[in-house]
N, C-alpha and C. Protein backbone atom coordinates (compact mmCIF):
# COMPACT_ATOMS: atom_id res chain seq x y z
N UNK A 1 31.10 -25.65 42.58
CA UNK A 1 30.72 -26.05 41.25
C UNK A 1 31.95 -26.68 40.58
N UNK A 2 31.94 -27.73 39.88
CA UNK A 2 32.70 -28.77 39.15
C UNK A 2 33.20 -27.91 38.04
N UNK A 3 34.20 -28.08 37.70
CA UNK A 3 34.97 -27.54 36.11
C UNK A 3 33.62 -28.14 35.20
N UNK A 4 33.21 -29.56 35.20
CA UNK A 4 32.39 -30.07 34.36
C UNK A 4 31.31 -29.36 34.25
N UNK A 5 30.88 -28.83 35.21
CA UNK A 5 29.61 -27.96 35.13
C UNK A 5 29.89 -26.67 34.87
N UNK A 6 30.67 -26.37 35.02
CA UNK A 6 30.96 -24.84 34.47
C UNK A 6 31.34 -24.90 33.09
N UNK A 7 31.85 -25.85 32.45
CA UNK A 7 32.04 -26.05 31.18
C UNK A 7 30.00 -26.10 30.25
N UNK A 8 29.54 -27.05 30.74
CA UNK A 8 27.89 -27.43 30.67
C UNK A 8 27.58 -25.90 30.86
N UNK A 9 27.51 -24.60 31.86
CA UNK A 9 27.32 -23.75 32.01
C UNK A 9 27.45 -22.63 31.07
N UNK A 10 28.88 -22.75 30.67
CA UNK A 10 29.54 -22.27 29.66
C UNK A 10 28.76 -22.09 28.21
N UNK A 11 28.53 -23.71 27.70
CA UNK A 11 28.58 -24.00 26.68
C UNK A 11 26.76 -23.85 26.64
N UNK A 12 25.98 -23.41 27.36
CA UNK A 12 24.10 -23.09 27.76
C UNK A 12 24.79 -21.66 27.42
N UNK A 13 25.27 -20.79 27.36
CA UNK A 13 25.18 -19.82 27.28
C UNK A 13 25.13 -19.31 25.84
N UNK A 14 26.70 -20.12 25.49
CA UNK A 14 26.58 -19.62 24.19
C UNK A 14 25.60 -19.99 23.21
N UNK A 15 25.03 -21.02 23.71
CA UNK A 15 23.92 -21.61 23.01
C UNK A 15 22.85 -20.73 22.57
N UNK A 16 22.54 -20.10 23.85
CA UNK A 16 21.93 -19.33 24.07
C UNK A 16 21.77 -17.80 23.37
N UNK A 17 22.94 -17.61 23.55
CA UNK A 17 23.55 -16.34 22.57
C UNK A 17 23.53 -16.73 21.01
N UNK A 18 23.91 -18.08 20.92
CA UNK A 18 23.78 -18.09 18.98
C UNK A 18 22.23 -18.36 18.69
N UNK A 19 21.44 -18.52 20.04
CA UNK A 19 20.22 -18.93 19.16
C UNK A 19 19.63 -17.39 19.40
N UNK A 20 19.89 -16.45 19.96
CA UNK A 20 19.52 -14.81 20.27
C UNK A 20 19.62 -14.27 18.63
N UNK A 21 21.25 -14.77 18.53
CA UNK A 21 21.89 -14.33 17.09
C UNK A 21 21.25 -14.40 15.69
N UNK A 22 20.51 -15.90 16.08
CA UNK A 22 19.95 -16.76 14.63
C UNK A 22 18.63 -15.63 14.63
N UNK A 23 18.08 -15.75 15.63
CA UNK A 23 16.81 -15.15 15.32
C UNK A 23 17.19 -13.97 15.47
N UNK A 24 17.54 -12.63 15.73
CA UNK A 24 17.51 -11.37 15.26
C UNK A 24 17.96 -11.56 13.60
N UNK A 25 18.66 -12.10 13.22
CA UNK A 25 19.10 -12.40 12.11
C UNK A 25 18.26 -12.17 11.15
N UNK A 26 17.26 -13.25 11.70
CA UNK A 26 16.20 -14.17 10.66
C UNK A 26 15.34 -12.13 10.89
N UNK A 27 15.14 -11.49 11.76
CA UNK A 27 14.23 -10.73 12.10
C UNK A 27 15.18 -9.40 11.21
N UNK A 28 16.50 -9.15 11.43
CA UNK A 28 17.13 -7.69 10.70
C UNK A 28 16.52 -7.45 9.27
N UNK A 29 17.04 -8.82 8.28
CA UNK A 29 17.19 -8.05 6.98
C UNK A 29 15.96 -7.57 6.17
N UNK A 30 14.60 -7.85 6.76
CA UNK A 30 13.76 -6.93 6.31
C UNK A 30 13.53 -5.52 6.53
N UNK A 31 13.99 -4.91 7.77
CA UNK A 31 14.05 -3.84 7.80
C UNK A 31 15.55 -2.92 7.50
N UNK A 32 16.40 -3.76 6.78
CA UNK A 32 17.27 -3.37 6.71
C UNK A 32 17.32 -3.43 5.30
N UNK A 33 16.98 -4.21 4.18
CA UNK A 33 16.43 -4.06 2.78
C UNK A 33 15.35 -2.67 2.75
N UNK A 34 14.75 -2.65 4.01
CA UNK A 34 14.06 -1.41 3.15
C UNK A 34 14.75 0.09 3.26
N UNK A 35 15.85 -0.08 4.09
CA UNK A 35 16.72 1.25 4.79
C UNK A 35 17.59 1.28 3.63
N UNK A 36 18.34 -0.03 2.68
CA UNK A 36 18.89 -0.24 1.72
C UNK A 36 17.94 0.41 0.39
N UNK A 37 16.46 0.37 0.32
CA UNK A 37 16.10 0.55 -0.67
C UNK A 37 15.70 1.95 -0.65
N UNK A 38 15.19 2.93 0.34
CA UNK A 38 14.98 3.31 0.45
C UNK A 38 16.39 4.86 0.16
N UNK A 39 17.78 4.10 0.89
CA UNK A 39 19.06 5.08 0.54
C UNK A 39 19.06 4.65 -1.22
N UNK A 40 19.40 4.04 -1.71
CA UNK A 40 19.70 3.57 -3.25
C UNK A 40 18.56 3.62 -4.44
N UNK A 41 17.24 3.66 -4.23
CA UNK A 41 16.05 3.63 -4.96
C UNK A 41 15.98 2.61 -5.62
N UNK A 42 16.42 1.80 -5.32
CA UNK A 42 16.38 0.31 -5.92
C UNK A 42 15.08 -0.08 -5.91
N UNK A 43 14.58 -1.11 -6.46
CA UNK A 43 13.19 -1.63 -6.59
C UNK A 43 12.17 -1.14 -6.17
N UNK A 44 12.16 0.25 -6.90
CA UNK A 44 10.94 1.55 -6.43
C UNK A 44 10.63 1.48 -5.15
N UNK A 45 11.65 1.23 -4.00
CA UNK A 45 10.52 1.41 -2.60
C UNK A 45 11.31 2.56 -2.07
N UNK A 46 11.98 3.54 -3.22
CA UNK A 46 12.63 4.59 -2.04
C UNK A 46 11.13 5.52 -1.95
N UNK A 47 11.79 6.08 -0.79
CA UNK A 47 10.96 7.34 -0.16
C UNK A 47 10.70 8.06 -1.19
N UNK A 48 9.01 8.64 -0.92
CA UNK A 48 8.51 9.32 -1.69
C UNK A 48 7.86 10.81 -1.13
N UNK A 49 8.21 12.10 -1.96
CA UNK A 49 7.84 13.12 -1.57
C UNK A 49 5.94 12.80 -1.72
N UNK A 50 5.44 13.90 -0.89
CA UNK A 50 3.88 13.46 -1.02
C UNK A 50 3.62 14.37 -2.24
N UNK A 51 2.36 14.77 -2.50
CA UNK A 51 2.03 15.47 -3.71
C UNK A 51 1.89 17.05 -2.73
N UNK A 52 1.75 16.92 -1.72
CA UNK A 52 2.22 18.26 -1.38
C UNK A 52 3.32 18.85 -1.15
N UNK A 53 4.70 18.60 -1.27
CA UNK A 53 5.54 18.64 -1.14
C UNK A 53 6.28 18.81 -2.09
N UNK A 54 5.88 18.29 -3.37
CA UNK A 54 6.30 18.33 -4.62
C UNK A 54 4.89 19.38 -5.35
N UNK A 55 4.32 19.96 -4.97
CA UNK A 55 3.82 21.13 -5.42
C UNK A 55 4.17 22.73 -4.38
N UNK A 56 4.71 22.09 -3.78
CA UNK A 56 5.64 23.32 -3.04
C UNK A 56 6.05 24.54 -4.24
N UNK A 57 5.46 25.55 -3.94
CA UNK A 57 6.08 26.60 -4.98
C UNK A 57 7.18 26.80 -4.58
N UNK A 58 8.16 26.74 -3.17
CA UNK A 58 9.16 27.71 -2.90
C UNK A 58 10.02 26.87 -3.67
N UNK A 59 9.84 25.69 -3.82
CA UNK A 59 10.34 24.63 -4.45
C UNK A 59 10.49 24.97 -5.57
N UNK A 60 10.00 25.66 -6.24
CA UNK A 60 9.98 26.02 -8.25
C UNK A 60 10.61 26.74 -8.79
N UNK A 61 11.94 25.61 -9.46
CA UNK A 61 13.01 26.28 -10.21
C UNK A 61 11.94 26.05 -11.99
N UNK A 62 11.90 27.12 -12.63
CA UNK A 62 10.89 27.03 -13.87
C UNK A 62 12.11 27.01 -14.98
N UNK A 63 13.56 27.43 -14.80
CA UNK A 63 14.47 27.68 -15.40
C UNK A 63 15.23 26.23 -15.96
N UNK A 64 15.10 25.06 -15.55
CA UNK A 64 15.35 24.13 -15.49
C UNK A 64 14.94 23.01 -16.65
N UNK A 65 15.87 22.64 -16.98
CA UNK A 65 15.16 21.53 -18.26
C UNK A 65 15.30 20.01 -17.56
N UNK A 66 14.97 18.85 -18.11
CA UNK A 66 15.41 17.29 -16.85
C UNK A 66 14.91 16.66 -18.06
N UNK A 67 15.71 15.35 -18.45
CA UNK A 67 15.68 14.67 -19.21
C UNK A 67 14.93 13.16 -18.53
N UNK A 68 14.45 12.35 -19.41
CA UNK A 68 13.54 11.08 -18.78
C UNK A 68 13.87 10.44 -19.23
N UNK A 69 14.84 9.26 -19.03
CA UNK A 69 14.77 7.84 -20.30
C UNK A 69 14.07 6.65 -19.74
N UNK A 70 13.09 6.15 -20.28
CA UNK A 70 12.18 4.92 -19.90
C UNK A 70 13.39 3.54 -20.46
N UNK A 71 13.75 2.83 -19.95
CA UNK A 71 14.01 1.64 -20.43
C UNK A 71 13.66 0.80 -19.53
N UNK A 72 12.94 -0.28 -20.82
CA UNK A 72 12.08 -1.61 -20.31
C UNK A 72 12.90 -2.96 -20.93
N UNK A 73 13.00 -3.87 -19.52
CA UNK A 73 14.33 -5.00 -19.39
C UNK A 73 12.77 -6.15 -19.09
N UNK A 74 12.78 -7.28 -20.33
CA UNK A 74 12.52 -8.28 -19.93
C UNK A 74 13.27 -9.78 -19.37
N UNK A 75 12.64 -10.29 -18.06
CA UNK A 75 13.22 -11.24 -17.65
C UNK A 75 13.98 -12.41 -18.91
N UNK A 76 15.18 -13.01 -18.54
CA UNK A 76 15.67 -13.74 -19.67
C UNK A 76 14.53 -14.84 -19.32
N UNK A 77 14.60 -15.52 -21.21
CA UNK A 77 13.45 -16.55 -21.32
C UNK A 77 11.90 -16.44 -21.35
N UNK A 78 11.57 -14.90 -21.11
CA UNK A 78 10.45 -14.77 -21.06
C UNK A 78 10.02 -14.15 -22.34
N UNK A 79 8.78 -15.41 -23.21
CA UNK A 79 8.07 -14.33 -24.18
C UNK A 79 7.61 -13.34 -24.38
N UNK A 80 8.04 -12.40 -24.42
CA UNK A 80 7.48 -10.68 -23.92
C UNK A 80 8.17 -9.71 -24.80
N UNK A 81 7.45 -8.98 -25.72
CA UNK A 81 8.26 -7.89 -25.62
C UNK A 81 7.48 -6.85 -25.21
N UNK A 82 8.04 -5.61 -24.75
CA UNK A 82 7.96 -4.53 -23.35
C UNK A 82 8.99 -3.50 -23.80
N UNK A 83 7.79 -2.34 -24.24
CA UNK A 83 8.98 -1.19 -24.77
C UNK A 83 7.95 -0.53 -24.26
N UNK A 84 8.28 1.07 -23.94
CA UNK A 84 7.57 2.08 -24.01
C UNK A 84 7.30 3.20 -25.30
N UNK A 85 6.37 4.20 -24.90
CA UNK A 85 5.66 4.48 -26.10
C UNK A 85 7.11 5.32 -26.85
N UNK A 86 7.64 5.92 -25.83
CA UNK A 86 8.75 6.96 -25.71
C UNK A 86 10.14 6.24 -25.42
N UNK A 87 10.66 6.36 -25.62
CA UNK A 87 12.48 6.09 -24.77
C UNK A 87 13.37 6.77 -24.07
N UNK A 88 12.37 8.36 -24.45
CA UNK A 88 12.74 9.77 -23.37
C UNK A 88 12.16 10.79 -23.89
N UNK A 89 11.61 11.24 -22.28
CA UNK A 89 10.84 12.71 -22.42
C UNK A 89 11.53 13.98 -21.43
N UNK A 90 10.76 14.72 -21.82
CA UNK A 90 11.50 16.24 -21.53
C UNK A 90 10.18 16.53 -20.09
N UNK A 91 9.79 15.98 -19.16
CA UNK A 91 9.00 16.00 -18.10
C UNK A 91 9.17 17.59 -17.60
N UNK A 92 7.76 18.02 -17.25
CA UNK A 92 7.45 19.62 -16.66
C UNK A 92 7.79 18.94 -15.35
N UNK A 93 8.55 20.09 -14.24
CA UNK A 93 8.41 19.99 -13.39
C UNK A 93 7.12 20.47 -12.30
N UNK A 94 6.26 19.92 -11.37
CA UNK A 94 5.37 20.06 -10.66
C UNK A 94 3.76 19.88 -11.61
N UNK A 95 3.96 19.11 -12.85
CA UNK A 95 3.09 18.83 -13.72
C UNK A 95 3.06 17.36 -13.72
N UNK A 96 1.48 17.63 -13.96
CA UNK A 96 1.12 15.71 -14.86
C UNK A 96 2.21 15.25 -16.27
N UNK A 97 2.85 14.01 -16.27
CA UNK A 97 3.35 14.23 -17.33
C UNK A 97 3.49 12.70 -17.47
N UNK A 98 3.07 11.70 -18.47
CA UNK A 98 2.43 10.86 -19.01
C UNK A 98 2.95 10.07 -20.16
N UNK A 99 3.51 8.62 -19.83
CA UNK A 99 3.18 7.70 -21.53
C UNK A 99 2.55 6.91 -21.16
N UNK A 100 3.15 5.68 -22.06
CA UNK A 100 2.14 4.59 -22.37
C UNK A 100 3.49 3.36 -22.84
N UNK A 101 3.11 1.91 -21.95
CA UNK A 101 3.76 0.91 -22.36
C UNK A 101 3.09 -0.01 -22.98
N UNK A 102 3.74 -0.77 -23.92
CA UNK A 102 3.31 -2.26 -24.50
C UNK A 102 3.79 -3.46 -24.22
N UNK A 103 2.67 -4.22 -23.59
CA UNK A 103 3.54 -5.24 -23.41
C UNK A 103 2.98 -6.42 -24.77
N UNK A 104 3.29 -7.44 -25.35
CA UNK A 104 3.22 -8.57 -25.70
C UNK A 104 3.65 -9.37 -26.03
N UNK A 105 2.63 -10.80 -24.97
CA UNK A 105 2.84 -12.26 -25.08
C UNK A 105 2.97 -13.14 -26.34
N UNK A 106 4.55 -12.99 -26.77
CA UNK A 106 4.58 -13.58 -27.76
C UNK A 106 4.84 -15.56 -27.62
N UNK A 107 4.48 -15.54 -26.72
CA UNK A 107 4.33 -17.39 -26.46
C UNK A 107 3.36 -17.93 -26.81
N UNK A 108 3.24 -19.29 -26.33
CA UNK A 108 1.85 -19.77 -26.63
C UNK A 108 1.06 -20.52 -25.09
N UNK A 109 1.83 -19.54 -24.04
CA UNK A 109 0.72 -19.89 -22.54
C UNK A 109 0.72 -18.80 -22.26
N UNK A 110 -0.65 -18.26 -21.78
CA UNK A 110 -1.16 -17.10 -20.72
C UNK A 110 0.17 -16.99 -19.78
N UNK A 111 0.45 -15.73 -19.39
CA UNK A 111 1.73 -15.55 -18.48
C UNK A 111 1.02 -14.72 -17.49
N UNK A 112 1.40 -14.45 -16.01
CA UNK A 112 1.40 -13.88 -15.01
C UNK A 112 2.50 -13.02 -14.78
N UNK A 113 2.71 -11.55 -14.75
CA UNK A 113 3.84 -11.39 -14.61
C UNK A 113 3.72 -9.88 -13.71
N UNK A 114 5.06 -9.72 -13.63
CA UNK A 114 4.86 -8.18 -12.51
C UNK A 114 6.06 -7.25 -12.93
N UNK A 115 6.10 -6.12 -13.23
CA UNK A 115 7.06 -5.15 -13.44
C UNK A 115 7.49 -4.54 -12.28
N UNK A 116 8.43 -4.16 -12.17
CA UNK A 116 9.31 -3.61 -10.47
C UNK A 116 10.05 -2.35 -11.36
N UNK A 117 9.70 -1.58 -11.18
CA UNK A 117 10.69 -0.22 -11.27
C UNK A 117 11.85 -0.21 -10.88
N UNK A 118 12.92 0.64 -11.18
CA UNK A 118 14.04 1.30 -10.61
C UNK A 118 14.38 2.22 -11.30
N UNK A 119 14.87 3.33 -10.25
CA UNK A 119 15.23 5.08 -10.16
C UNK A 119 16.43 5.58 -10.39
N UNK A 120 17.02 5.79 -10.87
CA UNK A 120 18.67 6.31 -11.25
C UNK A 120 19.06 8.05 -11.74
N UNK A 121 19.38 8.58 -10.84
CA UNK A 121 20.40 8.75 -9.78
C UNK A 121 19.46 7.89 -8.52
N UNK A 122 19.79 7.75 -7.33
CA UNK A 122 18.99 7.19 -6.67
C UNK A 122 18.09 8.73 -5.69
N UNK A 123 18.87 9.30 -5.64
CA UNK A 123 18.33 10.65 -5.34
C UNK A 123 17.52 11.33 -5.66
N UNK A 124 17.85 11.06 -6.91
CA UNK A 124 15.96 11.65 -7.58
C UNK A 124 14.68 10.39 -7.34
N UNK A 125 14.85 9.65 -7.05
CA UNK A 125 13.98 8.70 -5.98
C UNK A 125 12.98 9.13 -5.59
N UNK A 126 13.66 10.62 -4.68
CA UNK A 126 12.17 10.83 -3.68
C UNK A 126 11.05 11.83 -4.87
N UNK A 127 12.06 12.55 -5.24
CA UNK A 127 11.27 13.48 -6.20
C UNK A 127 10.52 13.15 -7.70
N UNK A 128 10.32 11.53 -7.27
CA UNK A 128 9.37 11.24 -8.66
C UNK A 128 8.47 10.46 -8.04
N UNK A 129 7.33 11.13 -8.26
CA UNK A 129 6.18 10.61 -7.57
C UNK A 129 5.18 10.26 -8.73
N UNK A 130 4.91 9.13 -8.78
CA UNK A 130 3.81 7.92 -9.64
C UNK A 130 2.70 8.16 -9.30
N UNK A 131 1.69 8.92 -10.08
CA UNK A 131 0.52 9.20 -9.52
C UNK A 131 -0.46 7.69 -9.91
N UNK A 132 -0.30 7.06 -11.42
CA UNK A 132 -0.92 6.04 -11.75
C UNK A 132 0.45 4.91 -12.26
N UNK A 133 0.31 3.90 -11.76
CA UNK A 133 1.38 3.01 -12.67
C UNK A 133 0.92 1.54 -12.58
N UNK A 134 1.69 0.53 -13.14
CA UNK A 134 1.18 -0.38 -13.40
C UNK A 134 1.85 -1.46 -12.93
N UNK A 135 3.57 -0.51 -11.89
CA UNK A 135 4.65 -1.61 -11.03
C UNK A 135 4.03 -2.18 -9.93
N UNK A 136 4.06 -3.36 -9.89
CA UNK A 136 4.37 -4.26 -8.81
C UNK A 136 2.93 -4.96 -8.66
N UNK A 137 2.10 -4.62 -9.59
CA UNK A 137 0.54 -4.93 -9.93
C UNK A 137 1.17 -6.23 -10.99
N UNK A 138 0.15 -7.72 -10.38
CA UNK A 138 -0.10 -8.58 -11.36
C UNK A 138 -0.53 -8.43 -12.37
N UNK A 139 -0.14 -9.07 -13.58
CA UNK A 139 -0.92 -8.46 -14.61
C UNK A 139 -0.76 -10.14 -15.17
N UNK A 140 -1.84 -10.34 -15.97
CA UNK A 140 -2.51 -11.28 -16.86
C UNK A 140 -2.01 -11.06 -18.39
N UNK A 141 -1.21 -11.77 -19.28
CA UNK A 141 -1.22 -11.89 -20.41
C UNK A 141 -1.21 -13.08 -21.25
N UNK A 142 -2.73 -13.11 -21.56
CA UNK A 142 -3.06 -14.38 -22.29
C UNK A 142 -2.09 -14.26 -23.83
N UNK A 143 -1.60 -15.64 -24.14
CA UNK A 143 -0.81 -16.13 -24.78
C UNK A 143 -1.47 -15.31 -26.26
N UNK A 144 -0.31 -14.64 -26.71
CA UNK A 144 -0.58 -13.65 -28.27
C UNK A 144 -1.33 -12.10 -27.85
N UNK A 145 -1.79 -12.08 -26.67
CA UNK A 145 -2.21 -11.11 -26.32
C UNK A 145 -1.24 -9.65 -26.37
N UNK A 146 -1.86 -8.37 -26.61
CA UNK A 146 -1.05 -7.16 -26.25
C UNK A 146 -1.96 -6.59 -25.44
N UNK A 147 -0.93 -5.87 -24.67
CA UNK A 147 -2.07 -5.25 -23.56
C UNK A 147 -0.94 -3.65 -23.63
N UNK A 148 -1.68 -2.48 -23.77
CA UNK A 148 -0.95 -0.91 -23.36
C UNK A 148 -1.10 -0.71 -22.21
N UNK A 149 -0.83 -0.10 -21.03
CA UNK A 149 -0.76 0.31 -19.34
C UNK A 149 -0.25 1.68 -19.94
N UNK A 150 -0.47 2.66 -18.87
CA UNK A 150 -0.09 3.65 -18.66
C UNK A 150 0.37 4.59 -17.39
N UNK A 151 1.47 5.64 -17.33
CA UNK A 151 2.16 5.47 -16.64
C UNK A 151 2.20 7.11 -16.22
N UNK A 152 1.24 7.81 -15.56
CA UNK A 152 1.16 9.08 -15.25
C UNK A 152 2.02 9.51 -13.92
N UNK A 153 2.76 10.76 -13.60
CA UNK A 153 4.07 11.14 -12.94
C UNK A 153 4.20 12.55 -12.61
N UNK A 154 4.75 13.03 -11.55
CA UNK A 154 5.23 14.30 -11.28
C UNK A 154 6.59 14.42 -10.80
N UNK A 155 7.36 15.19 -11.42
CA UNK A 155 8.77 15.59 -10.62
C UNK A 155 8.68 17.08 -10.07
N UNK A 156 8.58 16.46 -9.10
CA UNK A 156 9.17 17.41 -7.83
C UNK A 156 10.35 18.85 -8.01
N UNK A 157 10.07 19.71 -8.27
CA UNK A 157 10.57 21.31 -8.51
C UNK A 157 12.04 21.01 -7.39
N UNK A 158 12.41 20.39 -6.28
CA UNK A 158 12.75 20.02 -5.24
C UNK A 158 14.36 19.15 -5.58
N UNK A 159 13.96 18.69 -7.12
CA UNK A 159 15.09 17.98 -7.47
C UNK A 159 16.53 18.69 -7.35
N UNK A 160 17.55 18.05 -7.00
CA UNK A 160 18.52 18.73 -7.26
C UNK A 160 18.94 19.12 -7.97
N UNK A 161 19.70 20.68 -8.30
CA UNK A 161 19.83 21.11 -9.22
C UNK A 161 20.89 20.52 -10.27
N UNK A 162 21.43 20.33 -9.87
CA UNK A 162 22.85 19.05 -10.42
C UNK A 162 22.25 17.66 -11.37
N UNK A 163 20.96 17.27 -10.80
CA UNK A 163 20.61 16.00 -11.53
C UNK A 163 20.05 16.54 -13.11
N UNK A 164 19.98 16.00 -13.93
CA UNK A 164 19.38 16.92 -15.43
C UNK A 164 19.40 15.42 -15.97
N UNK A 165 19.26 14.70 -15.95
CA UNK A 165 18.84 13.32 -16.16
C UNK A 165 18.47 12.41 -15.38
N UNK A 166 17.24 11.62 -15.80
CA UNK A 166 16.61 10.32 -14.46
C UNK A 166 16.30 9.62 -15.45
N UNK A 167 16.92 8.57 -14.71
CA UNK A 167 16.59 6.93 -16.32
C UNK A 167 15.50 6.05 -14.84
N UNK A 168 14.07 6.03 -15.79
CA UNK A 168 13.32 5.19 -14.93
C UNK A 168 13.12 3.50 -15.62
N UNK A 169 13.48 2.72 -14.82
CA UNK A 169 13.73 1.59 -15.50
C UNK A 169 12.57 0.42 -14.71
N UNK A 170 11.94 -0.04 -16.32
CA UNK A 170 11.17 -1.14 -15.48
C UNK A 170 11.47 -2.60 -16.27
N UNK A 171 11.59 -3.63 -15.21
CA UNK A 171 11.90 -4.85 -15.36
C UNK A 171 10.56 -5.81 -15.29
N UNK A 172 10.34 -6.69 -16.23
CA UNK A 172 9.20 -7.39 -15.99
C UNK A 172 10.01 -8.34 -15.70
N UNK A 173 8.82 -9.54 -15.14
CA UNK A 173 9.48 -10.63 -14.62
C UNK A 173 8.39 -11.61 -14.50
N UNK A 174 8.34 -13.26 -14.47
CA UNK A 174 7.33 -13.62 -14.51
C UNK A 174 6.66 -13.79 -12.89
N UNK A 175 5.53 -14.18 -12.77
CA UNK A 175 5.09 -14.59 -11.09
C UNK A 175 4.98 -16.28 -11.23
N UNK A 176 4.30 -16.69 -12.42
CA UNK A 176 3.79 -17.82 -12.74
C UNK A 176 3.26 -17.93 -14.32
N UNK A 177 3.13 -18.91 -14.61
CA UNK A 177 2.97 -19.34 -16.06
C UNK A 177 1.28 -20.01 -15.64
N UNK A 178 0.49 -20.06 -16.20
CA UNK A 178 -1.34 -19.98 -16.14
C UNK A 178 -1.78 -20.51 -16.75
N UNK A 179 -2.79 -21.45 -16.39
CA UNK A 179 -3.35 -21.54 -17.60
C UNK A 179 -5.01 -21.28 -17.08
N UNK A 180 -5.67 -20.20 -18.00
CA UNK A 180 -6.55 -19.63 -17.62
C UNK A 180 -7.99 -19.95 -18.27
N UNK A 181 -9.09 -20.54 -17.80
CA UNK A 181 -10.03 -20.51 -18.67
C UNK A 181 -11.41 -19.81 -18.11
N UNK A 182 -12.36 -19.53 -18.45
CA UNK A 182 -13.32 -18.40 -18.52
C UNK A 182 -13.71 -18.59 -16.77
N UNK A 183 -13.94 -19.52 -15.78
CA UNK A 183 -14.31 -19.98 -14.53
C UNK A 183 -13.15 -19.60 -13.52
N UNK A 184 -11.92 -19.18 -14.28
CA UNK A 184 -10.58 -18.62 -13.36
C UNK A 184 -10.98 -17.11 -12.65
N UNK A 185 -10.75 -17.01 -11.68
CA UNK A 185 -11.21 -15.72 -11.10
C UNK A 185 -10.08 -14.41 -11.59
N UNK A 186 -8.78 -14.93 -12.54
CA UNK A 186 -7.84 -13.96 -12.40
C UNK A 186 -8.47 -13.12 -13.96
């Protein structure tokens, strides 16, 4: 075999190897965003205790107080305002425990938009379980419109004892700007 061809040989390989590279690439960072979201509780997709697990009695410290702060972040530029009913509650542990948000379209076009949660400590992540919510659901707000959602929850007896505050934070954001008339299926 020729130097020339072993060079040609050479240079098929690595080819070969960066195009192996490109595509695992293209294939890692989705499962690696969710291993990311899942350690950090970032954009509500960490792990969630089930509802049996978080009604675990051995689990039930009753001695325990845990503070809740709701803060609601609208996207910059977007007509919206988005507060909750509360700004912090005193949540039972292994209980239903419940507000209520407002959103309204203070523009003048129908908006499409979607709220994404996030969990802080990220640890208390697993131990807040969303029985009803209204993240990551499209929602429709015709231009001047207000619309209330509501936002029912259990914390998990399971929490660490160390955490005594969880700030649950939701971000709206738009999907698309609409324009909607009675024949629109949305």
């Amino acid at each position: 075999m020729t130097s020339q061809q072993q060079a040609v040989k050479k240079t098929l390989w690595q080819l070969s190897g960066l195009l192996l590279a490109m595509v695992l690439f293209t294939l890692a960072p989705v499962p690696l965003y969710d291993v990311f979201c899942e350690v950090t509780g970032l954009t509500g997709k960490a792990r969630q205790m089930s509802l049996e697990q978080i009604r675990d009695s051995s689990l039930l410290s009753t001695h325990r107080t845990l503070e809740m702060q709701l803060v609601t972040r609208v996207g910059t530029g977007l007509p919206i305002s988005f507060e909750a009913e509360s700004g912090r509650q005193s949540p039972i542990f292994n209980g239903r425990n419940q507000t209520h948000f407002t959103f309204h379209n203070e523009g003048n076009k129908d908006l499409l938009i979607r709220t994404v949660p996030s969990i802080s400590p990220a640890e208390a992540s697993p131990h807040v379980l969303k029985i009803e919510c209204f993240c990551f659901q499209e929602m429709v707000l015709k231009a001047g419109q207000e619309k209330e959602v509501g936002l029912m929850y259990m914390i998990g007896a399971g929490l660490p004892e160390h955490v005594a505050d969880i700030t649950l934070s939701y971000t709206v954001s738009p999907v698309a700007s609409v324009n909607l008339t009675q024949e629109d299926p949305l």
